[in-house]
Each structure stands twice: as C-alpha cells, then as structure tokens.
Protein backbone atom coordinates (compact mmCIF):
# COMPACT_ATOMS: atom_id res chain seq x y z
CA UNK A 1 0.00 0.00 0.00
CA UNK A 2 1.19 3.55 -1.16
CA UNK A 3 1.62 5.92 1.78
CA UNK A 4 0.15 8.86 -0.65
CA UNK A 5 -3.61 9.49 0.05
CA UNK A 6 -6.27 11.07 -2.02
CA UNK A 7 -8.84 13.22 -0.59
CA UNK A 8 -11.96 14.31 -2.10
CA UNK A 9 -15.18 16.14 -1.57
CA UNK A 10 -14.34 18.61 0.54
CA UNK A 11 -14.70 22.37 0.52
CA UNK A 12 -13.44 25.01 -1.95
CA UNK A 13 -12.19 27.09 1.13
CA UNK A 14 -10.41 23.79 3.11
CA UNK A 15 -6.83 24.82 3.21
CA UNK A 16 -3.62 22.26 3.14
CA UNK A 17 -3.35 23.56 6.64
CA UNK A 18 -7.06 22.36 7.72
CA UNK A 19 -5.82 19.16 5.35
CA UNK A 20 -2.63 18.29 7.85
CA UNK A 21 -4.30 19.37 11.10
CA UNK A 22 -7.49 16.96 10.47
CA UNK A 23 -4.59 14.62 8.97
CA UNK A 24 -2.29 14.72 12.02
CA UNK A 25 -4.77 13.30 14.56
CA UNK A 26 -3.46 9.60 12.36
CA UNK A 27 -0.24 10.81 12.40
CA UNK A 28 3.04 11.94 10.72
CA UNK A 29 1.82 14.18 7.54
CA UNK A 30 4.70 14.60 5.36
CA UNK A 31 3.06 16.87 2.69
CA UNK A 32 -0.50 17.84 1.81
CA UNK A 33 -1.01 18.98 -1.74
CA UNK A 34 -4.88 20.71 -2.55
CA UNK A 35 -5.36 20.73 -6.08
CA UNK A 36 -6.12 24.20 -7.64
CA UNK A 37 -7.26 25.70 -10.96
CA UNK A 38 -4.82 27.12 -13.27
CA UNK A 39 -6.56 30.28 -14.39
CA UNK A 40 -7.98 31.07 -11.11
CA UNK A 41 -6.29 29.54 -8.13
CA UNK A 42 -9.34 28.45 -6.55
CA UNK A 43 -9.27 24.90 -4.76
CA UNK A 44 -10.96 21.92 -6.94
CA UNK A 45 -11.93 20.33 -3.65
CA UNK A 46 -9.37 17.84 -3.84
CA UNK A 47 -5.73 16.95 -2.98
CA UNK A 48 -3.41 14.70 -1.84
CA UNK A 49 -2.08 13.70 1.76
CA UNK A 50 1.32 12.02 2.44
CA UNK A 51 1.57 10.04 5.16
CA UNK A 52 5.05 8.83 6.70
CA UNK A 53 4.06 4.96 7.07
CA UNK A 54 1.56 2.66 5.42
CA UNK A 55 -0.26 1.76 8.71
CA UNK A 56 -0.82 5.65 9.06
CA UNK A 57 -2.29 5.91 5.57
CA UNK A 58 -4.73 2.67 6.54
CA UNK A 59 -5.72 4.26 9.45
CA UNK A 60 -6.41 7.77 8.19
CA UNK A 61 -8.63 6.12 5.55
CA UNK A 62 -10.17 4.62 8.29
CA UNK A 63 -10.82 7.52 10.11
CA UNK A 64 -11.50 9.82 7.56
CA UNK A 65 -13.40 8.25 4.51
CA UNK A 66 -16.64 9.56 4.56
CA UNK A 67 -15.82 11.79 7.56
CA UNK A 68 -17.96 15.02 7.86
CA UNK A 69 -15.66 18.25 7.38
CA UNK A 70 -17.67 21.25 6.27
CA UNK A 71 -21.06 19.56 5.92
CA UNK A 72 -19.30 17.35 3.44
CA UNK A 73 -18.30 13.67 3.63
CA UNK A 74 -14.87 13.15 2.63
CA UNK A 75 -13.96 10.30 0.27
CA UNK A 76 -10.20 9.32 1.06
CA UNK A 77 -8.56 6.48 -0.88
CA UNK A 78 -5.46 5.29 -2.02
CA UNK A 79 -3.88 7.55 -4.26
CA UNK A 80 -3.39 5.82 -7.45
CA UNK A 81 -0.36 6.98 -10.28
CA UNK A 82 -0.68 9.65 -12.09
CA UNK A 83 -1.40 8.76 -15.70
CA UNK A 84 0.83 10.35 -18.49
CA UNK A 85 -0.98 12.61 -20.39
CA UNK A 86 -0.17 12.85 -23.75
CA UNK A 87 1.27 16.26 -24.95
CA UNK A 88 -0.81 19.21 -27.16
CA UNK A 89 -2.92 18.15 -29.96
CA UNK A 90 -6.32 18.77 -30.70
CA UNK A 91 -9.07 18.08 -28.40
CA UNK A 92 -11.51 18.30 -30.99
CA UNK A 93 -13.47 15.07 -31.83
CA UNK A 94 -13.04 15.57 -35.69
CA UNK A 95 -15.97 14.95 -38.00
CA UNK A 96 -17.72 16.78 -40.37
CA UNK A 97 -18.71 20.03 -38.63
CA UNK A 98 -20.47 22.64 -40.59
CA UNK A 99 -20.67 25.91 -38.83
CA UNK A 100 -23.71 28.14 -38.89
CA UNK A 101 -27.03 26.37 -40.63
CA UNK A 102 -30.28 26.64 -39.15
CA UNK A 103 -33.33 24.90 -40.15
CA UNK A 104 -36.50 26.33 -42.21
CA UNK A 105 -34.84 29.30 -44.22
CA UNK A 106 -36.83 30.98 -46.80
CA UNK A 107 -35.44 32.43 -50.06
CA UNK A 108 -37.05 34.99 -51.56
C-alpha cells in the first residue's frame, strides 16, 4: 500500500493547513497537496495527503473516509499513479462540422 492518500469532496475554502491538522490526529503528515485551478487559483476540492508509514495511511482512511468536514463527507482512498498525459494536440473530436445552418430558411 502507497503511503500517498487522495482526498476528495471537501470544501473550496479547506486549506492544506485544515488538510494536515485533520490529517495529524493519524499521524506523521509529510506533505499535503490541494489541487487548484490554473486560471484562477481556486481549490478543486481535492488533494493529496502524504503520510510517513503505510499503517498511518490505513488508518487515516479509516478515520476519515466519509468523515464530515464542512457539511461534506470526505472520500479518502489510495492515491493511485498519475497517468501520463499525452502532450498538445487537438481536443476536438473531428468529424464533419459545418458551422452556422439553421433549419426552415426561406429564399425569396
């Protein structure tokens, strides 16, 4: 088991310091990471917690999956690898796209 934790669902104003405080109570936190948004730097409402041994990581999933922080229930899991994204290109899904158009035009 991965000592790297991921935690979801919880507020847009939780801060990585709320993170390793409510974190702590499990035990050693070695870094908290909350996931923001490029263009704005507002939290996504979820992150990443690092904890120093696996038997801390079981038992703040334990303790903290589904746990209420903020009127939310927090989902915490296993973090699982982050997948290689591959680089530029275009995110369009091709195919005949006709712009404009519109239905029931008249001539006259």
């Amino acid at each position: 088991m991965e000592n790297k934790l991921y935690v979801g669902n919880f507020s847009y104003s939780t801060t990585e310091d709320d993170l390793r405080t409510l974190f702590a109570k499990a035990g050693v936190v070695v870094s908290v990471t909350v996931i923001k948004d490029r263009d704005t730097d507002r939290s996504k409402g979820f992150g990443f917690v690092e904890m120093a041994t696996q038997d801390e990581s079981q038992k703040a999933i334990t303790m903290f999956n589904a746990y209420n922080m903020d009127d939310r229930a927090l989902t915490v899991n296993v973090a699982k690898p982050r997948e290689e994204r591959s680089g530029g290109g275009n995110r369009s899904g091709g195919g005949n796209r006709s712009s404009g158009g519109g239905g029931n035009r008249r001539s006259y």
